[in-house]
N, C-alpha and C. Protein backbone atom coordinates (compact mmCIF):
# COMPACT_ATOMS: atom_id res chain seq x y z
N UNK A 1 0.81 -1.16 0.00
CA UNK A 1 0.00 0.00 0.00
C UNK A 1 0.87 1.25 0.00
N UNK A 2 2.10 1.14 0.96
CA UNK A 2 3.06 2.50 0.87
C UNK A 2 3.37 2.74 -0.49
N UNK A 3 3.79 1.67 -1.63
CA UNK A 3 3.91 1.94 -2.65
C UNK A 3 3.25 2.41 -3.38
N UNK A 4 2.10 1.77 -3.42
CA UNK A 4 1.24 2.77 -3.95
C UNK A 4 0.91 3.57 -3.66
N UNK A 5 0.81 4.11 -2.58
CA UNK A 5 1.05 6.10 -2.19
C UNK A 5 1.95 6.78 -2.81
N UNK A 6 3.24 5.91 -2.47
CA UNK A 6 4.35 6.26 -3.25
C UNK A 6 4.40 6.60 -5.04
N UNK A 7 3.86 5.95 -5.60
CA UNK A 7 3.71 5.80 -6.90
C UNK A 7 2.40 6.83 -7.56
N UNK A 8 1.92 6.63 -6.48
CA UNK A 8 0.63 7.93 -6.68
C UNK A 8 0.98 9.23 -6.39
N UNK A 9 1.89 9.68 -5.85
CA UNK A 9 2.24 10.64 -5.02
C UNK A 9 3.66 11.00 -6.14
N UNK A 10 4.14 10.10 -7.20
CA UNK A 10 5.46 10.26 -7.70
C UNK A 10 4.74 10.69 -9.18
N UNK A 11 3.31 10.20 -9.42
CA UNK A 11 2.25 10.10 -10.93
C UNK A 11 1.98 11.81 -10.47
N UNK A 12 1.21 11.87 -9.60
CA UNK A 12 0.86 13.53 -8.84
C UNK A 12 1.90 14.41 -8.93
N UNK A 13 3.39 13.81 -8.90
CA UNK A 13 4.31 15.20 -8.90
C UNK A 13 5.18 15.24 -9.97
N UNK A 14 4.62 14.11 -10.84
CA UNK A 14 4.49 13.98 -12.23
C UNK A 14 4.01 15.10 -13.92
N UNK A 15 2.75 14.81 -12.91
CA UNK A 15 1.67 15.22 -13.46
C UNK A 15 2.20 16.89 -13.22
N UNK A 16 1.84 17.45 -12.02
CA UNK A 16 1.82 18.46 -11.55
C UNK A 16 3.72 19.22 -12.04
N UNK A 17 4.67 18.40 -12.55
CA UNK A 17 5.77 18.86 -12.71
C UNK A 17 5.43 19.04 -14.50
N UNK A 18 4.87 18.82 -15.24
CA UNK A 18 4.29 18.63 -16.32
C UNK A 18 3.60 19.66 -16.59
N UNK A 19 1.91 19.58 -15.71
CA UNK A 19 1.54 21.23 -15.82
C UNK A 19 2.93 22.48 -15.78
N UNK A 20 3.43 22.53 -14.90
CA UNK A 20 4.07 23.74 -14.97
C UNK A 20 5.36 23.92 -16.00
N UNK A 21 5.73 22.82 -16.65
CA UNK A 21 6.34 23.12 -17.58
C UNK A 21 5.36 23.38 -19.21
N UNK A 22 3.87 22.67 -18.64
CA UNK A 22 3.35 23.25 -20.12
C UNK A 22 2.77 24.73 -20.24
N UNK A 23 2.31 25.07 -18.67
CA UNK A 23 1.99 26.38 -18.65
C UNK A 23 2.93 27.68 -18.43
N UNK A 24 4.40 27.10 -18.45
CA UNK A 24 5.51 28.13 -18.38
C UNK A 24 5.80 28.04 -19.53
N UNK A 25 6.07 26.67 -20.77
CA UNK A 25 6.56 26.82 -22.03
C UNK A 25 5.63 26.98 -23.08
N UNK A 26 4.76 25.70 -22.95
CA UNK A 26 3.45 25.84 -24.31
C UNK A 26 2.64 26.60 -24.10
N UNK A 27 1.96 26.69 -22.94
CA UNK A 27 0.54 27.64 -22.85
C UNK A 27 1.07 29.67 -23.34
N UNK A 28 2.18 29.78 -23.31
CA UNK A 28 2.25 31.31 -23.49
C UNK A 28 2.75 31.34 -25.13
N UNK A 29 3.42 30.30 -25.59
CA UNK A 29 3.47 30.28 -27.09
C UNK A 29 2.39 30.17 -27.90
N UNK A 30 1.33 29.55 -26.97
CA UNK A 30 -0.25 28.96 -27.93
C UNK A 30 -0.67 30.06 -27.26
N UNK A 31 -0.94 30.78 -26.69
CA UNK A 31 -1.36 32.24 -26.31
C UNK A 31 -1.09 33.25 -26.88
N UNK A 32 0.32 33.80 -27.57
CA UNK A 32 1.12 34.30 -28.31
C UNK A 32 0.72 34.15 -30.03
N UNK A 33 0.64 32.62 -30.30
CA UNK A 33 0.18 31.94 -31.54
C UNK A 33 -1.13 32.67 -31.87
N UNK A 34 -2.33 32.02 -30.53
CA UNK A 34 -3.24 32.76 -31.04
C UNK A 34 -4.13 34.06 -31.05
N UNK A 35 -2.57 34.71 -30.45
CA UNK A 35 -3.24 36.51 -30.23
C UNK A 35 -2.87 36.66 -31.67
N UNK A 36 -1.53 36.35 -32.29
CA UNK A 36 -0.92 36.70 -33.20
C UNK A 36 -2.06 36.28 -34.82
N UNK A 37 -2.50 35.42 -34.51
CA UNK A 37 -3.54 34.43 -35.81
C UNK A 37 -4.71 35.65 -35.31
N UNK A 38 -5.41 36.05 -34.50
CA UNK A 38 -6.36 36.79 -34.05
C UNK A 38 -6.24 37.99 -34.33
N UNK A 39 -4.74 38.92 -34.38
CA UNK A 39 -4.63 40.34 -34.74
C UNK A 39 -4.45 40.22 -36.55
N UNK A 40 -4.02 39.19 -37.03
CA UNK A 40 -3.94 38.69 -38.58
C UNK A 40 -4.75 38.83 -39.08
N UNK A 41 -6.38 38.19 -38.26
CA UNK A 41 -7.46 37.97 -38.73
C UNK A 41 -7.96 39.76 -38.98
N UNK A 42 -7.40 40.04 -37.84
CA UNK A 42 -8.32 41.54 -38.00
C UNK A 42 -7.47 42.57 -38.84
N UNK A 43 -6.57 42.43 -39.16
CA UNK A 43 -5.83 43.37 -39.81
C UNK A 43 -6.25 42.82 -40.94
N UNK A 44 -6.97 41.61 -41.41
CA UNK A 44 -6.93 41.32 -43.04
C UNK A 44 -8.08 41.84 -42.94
N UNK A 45 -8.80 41.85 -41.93
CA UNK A 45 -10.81 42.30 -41.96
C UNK A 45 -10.41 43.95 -42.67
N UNK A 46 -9.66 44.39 -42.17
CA UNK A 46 -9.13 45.82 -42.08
C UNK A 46 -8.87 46.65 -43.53
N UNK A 47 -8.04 45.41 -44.04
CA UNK A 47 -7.02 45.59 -45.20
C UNK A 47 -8.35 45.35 -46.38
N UNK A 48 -9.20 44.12 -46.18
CA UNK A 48 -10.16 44.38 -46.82
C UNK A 48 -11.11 45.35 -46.69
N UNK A 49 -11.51 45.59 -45.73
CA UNK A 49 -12.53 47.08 -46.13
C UNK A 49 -12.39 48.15 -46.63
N UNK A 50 -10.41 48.20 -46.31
CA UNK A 50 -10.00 49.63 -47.23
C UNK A 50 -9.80 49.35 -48.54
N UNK A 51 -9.54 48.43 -48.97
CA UNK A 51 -9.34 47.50 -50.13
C UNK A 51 -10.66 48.10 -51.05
N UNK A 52 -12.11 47.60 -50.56
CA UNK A 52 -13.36 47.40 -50.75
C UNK A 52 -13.52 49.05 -51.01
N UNK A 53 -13.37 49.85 -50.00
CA UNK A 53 -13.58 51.00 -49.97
C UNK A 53 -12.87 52.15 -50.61
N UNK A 54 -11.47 51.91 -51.24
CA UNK A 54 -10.91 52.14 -52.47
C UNK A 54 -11.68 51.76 -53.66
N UNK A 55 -11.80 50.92 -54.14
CA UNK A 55 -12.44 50.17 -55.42
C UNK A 55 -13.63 51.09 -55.74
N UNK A 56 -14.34 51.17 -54.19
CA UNK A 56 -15.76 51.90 -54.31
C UNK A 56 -15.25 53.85 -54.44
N UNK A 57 -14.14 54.19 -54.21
CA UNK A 57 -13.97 55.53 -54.74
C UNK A 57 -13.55 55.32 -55.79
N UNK A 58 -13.10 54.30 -56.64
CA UNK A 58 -12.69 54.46 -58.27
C UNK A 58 -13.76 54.29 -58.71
N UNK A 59 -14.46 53.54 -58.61
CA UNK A 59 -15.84 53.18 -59.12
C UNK A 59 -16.50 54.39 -59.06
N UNK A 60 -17.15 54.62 -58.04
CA UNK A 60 -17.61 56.02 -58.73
C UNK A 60 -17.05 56.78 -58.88
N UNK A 61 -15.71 57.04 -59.03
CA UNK A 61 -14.93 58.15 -59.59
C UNK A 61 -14.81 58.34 -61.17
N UNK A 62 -14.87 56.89 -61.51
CA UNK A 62 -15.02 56.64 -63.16
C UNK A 62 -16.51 56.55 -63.72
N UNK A 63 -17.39 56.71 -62.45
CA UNK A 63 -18.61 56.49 -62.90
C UNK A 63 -19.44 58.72 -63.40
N UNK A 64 -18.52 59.56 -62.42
CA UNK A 64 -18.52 60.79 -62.58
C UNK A 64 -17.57 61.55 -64.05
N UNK A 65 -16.42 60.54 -64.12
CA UNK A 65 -15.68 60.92 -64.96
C UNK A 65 -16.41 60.69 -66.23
N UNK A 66 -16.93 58.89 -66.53
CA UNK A 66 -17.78 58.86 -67.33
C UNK A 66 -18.64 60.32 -67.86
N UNK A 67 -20.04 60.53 -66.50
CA UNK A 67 -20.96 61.00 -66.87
C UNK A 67 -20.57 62.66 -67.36
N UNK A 68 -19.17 63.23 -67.01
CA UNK A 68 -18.66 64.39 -67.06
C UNK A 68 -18.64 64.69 -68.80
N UNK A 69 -17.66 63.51 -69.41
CA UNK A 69 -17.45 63.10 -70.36
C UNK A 69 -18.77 63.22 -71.50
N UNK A 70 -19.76 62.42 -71.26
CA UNK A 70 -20.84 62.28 -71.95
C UNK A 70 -21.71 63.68 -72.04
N UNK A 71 -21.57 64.45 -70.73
CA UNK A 71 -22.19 66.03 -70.85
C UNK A 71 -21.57 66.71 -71.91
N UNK A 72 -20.26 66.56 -71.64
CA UNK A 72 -19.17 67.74 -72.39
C UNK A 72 -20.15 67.45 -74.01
N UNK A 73 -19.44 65.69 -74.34
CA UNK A 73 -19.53 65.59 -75.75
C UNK A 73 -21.05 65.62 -76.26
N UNK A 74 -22.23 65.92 -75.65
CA UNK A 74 -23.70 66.43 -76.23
C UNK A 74 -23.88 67.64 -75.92
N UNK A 75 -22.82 68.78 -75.02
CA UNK A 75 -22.93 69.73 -75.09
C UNK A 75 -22.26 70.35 -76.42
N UNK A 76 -21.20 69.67 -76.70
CA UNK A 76 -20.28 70.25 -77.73
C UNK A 76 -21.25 69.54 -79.04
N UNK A 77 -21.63 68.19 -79.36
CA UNK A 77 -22.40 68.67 -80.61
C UNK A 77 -23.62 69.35 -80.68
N UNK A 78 -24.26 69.59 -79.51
CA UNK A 78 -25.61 70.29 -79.41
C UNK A 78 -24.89 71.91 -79.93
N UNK A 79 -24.15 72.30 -79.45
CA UNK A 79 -23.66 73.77 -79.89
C UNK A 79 -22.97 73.56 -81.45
N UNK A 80 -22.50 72.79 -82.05
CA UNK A 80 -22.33 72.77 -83.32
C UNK A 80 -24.01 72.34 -84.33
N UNK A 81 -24.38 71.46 -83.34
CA UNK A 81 -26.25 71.92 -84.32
C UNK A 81 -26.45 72.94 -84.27
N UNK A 82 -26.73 73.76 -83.04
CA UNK A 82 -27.30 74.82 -82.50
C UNK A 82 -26.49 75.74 -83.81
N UNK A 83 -25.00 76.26 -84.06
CA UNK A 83 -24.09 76.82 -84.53
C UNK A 83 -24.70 76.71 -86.60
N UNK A 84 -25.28 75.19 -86.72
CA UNK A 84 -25.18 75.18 -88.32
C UNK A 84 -26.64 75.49 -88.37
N UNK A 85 -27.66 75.88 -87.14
CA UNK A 85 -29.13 76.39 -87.78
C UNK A 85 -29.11 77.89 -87.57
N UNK A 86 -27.93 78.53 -86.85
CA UNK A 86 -27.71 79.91 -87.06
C UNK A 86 -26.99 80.54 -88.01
N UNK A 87 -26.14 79.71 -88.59
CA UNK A 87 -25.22 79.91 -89.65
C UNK A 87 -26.37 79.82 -91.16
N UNK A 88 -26.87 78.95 -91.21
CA UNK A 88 -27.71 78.45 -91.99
C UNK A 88 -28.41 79.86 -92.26
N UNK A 89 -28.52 80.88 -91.77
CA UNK A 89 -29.98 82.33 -91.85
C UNK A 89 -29.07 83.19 -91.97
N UNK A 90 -27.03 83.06 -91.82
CA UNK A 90 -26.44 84.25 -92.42
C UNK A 90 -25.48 84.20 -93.47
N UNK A 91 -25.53 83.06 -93.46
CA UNK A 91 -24.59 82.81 -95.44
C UNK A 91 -25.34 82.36 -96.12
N UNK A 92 -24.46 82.55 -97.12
CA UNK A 92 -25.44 82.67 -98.71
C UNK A 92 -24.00 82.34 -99.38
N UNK A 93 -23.93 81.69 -100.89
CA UNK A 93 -22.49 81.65 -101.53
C UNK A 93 -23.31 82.04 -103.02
N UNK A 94 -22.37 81.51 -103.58
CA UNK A 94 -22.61 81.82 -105.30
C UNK A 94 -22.56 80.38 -105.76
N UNK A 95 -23.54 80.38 -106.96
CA UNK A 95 -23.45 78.78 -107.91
C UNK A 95 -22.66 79.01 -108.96
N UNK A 96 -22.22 78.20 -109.81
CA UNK A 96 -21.78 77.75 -110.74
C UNK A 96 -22.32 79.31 -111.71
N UNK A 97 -23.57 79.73 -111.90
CA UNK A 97 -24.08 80.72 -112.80
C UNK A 97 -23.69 82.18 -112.06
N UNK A 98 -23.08 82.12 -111.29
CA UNK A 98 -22.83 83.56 -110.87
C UNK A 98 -24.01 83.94 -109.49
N UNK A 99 -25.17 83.05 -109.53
CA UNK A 99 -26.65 83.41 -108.75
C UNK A 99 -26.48 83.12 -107.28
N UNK A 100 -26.73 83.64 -106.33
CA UNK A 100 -27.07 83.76 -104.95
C UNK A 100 -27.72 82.32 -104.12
N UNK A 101 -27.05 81.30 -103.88
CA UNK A 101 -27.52 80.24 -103.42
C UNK A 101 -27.60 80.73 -101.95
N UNK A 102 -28.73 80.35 -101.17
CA UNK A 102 -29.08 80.59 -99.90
C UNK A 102 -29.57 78.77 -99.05
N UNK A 103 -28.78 78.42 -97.94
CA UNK A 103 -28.91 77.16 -97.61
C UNK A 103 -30.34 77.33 -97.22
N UNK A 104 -30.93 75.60 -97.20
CA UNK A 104 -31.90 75.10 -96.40
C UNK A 104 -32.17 75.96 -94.88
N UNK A 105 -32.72 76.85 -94.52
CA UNK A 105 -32.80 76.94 -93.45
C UNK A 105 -32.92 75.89 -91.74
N UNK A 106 -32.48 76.13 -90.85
CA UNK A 106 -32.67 75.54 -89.91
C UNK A 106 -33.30 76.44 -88.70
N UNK A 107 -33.75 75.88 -87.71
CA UNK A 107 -34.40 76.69 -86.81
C UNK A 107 -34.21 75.88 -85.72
N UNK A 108 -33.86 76.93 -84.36
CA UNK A 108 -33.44 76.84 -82.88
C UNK A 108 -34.56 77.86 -82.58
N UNK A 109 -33.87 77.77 -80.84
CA UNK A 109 -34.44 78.97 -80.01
C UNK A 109 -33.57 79.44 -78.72
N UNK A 110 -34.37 80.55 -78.78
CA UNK A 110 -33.14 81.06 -77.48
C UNK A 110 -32.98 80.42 -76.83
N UNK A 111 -33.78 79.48 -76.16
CA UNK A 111 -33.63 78.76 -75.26
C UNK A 111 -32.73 77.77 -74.97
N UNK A 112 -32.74 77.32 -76.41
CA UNK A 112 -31.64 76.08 -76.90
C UNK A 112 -30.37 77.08 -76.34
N UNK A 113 -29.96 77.92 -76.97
CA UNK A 113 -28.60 78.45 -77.51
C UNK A 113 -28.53 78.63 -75.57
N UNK A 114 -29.34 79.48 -74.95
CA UNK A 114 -28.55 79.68 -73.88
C UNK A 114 -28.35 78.03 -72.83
N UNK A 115 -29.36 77.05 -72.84
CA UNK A 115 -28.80 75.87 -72.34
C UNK A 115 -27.57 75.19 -73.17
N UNK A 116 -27.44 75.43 -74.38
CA UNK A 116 -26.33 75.12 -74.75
C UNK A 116 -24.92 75.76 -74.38
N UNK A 117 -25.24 76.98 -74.04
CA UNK A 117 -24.03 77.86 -73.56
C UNK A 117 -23.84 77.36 -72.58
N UNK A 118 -24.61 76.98 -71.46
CA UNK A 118 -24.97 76.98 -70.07
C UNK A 118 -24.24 75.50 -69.82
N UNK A 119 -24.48 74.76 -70.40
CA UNK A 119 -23.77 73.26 -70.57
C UNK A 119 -22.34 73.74 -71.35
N UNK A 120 -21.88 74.20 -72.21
CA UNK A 120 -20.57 74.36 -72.34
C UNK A 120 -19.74 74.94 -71.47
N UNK A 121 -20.53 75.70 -70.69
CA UNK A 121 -19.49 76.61 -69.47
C UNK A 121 -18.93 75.59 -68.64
N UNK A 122 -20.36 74.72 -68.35
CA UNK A 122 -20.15 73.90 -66.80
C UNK A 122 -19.56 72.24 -67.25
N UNK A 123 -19.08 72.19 -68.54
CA UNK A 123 -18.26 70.79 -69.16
C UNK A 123 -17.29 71.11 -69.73
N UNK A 124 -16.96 72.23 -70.32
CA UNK A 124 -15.73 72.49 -71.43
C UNK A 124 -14.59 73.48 -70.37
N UNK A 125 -13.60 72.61 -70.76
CA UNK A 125 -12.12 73.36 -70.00
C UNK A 125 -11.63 74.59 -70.49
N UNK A 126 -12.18 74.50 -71.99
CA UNK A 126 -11.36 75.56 -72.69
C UNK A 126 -12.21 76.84 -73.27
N UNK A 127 -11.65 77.65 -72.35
CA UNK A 127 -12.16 79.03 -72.26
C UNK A 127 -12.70 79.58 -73.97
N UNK A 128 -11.21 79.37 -74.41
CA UNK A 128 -11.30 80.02 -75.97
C UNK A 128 -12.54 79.03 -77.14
N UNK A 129 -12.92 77.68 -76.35
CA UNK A 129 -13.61 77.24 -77.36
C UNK A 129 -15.09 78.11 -76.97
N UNK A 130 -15.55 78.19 -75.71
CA UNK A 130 -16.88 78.75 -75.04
C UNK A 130 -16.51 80.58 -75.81
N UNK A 131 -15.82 80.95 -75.71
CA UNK A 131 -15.78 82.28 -76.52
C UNK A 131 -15.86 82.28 -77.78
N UNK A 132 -14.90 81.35 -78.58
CA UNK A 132 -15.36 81.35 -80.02
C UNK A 132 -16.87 80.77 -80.34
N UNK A 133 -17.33 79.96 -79.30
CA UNK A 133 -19.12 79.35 -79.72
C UNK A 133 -19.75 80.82 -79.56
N UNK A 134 -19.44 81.91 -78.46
CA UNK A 134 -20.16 82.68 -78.28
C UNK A 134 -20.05 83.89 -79.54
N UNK A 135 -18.95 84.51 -80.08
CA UNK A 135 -18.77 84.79 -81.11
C UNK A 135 -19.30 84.42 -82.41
N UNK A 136 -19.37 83.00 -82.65
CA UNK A 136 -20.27 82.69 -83.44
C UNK A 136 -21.56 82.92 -83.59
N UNK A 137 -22.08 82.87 -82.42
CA UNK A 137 -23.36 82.85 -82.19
C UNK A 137 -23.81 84.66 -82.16
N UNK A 138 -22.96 85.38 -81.61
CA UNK A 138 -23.39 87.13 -81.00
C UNK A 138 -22.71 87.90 -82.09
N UNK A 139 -21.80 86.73 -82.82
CA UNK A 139 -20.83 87.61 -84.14
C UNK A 139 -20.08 88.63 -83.39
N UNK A 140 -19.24 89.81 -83.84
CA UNK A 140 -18.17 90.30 -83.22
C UNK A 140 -18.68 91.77 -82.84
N UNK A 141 -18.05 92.49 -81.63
CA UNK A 141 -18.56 93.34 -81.00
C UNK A 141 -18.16 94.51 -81.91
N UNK A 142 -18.79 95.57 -82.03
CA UNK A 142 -18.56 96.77 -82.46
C UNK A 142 -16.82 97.21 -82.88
N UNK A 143 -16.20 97.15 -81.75
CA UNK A 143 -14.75 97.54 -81.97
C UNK A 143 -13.82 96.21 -82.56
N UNK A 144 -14.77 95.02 -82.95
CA UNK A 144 -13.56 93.74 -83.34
C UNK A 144 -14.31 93.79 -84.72
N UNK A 145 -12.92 93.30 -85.57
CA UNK A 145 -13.06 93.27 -86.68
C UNK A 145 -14.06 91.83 -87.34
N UNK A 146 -14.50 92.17 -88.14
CA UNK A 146 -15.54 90.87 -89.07
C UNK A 146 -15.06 89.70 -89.02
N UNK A 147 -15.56 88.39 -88.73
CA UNK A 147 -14.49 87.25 -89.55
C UNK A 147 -15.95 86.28 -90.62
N UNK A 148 -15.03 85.56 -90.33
CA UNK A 148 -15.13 84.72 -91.96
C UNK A 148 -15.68 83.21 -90.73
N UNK A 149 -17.27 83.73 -91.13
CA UNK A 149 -17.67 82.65 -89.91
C UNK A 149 -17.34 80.95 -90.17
N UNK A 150 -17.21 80.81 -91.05
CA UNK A 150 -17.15 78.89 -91.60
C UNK A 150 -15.07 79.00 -91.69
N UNK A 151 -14.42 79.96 -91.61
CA UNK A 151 -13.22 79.44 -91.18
C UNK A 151 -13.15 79.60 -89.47
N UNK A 152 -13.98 80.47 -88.48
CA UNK A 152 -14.13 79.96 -87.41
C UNK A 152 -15.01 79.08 -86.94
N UNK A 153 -15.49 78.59 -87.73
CA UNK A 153 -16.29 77.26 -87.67
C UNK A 153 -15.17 76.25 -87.38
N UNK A 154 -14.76 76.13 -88.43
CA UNK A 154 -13.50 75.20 -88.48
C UNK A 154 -12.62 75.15 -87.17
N UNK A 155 -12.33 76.54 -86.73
CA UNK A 155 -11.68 76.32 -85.57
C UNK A 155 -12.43 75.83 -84.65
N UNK A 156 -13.59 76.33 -84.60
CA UNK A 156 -14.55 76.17 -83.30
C UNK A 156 -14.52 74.41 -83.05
N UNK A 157 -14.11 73.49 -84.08
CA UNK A 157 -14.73 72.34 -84.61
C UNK A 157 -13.01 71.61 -84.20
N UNK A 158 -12.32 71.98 -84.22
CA UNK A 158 -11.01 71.80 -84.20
C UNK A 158 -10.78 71.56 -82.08
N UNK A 159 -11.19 72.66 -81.83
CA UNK A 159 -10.93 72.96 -80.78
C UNK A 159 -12.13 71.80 -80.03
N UNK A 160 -13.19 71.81 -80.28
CA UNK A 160 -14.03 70.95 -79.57
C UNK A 160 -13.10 69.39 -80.03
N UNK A 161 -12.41 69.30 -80.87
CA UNK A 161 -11.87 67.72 -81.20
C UNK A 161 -11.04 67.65 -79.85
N UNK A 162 -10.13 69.00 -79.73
CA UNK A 162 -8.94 68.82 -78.84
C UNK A 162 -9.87 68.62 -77.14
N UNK A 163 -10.92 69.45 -76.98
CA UNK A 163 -11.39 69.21 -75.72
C UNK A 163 -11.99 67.87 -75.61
N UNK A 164 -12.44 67.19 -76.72
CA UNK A 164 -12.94 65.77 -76.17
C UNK A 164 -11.52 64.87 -76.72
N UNK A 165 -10.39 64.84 -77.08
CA UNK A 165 -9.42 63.79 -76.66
C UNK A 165 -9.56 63.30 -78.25
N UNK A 166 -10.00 63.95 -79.31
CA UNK A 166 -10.10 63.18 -80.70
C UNK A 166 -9.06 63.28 -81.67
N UNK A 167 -8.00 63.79 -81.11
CA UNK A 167 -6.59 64.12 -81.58
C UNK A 167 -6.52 65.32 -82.56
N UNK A 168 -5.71 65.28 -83.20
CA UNK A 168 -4.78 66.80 -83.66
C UNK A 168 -5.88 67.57 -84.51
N UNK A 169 -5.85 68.52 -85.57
CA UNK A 169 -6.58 68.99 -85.77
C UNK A 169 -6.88 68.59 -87.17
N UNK A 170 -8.43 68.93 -87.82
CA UNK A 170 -8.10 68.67 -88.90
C UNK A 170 -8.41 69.83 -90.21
N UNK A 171 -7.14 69.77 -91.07
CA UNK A 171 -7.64 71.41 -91.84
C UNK A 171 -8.91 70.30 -93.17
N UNK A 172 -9.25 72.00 -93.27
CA UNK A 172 -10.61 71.94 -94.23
C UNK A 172 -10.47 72.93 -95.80
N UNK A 173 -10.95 72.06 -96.32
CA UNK A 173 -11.02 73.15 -97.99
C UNK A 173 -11.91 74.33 -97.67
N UNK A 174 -11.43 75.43 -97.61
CA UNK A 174 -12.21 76.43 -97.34
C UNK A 174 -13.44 76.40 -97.92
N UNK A 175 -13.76 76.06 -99.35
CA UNK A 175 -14.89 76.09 -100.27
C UNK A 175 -15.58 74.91 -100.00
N UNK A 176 -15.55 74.07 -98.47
CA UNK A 176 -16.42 72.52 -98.25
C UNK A 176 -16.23 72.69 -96.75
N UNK A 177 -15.99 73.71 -96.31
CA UNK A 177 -16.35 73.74 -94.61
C UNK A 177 -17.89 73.03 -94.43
N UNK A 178 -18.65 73.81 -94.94
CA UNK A 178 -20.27 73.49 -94.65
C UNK A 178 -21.05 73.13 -95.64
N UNK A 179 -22.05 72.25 -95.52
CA UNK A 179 -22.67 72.25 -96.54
C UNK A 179 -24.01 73.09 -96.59
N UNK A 180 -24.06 73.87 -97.73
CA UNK A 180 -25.10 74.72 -98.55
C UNK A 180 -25.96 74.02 -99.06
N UNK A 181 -25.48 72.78 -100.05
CA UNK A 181 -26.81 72.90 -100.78
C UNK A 181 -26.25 70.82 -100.92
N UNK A 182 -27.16 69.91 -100.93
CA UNK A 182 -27.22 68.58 -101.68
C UNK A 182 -27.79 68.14 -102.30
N UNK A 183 -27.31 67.61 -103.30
CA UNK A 183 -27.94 66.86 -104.48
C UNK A 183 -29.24 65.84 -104.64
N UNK A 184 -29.73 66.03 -103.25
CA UNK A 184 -30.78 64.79 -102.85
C UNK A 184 -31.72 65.49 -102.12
N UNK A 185 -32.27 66.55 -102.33
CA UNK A 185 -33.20 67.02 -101.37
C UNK A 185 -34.23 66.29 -100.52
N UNK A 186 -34.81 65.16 -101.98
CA UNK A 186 -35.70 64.17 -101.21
C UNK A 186 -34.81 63.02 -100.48
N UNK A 187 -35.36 62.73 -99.43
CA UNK A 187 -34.71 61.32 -98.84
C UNK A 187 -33.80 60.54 -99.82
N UNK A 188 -32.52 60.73 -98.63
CA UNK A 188 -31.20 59.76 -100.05
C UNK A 188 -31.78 58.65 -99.91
């Protein structure tokens, strides 16, 4: 029976010499392990939401850039319609017989021209294209000299290429800037 006290008492300080080497060596490394797996977890929770929350400022950043884009370029051909039904009521050229050809008329309204202005201010970067549309449109003030509206057409047309990104410019036969008159009046 002493022995087996003995042996129970040697299993007990066994045991108990065991705990304290697992809770002085393993238990603070697996404590360590899993603070370390636990701050991982949350720094990736982290890394993804800014992740997530980047993506979502490009996203709609390209979704504004888009819609910026799409204003500019129906403001800029709405002011070149707007531009060929006002042009259309102040030139006139000559035919082949010497005689006074006068284009097809077109027709706007104030209303158009100033939402069209109103949209070129608040989409177009370039000052000089919103002044030459307005020139076109108000023709030249008292103290500026006349121009030659279908070669600032051309520019006007040039310059709207460069503000929407359509590359370099392109020159024009002075005598085919616009068209006056086509050979198909009825439906081509």
């Amino acid at each position: 029976m002493e022995t087996l006290q003995l042996v129970l008492q040697l299993l007990a300080l066994i045991g108990i010499l065991f705990l304290y080497f697992f809770k002085k060596n393993y238990f603070p490394k697996y404590l360590e392990e899993k603070a370390k797996n636990t701050a991982t977890k949350e720094d990736i929770k982290e890394i993804t939401y800014k992740v997530e929350e980047i993506k979502s400022e490009i996203e709609t950043s390209k979704y504004i850039s888009t819609m910026k884009y799409e204003l500019k370029y129906s403001a800029c051909l709405r002011a070149l319609k707007l531009l060929d039904a006002h042009l259309s009521h102040l030139i006139e050229s000559q035919d082949d017989k010497g005689e006074t050809v006068s284009p097809e008329k077109q027709y706007s309204t104030i209303s158009e021209a100033r939402q069209c202005h109103n949209e070129l201010c608040l989409t177009c970067e370039s000052a000089e294209l919103i002044n030459l549309f307005i020139l076109l449109m108000c023709g030249p003030n008292k103290d500026e000299k006349e121009i030659n509206n279908l070669i600032e057409l051309n520019k006007l047309r040039n310059l709207i290429r460069r503000e929407l990104g359509f590359g370099d410019e392109i020159s024009y036969d002075v005598d085919r800037i616009w068209f006056f008159k086509i050979n198909c009046e009825a439906p081509c």
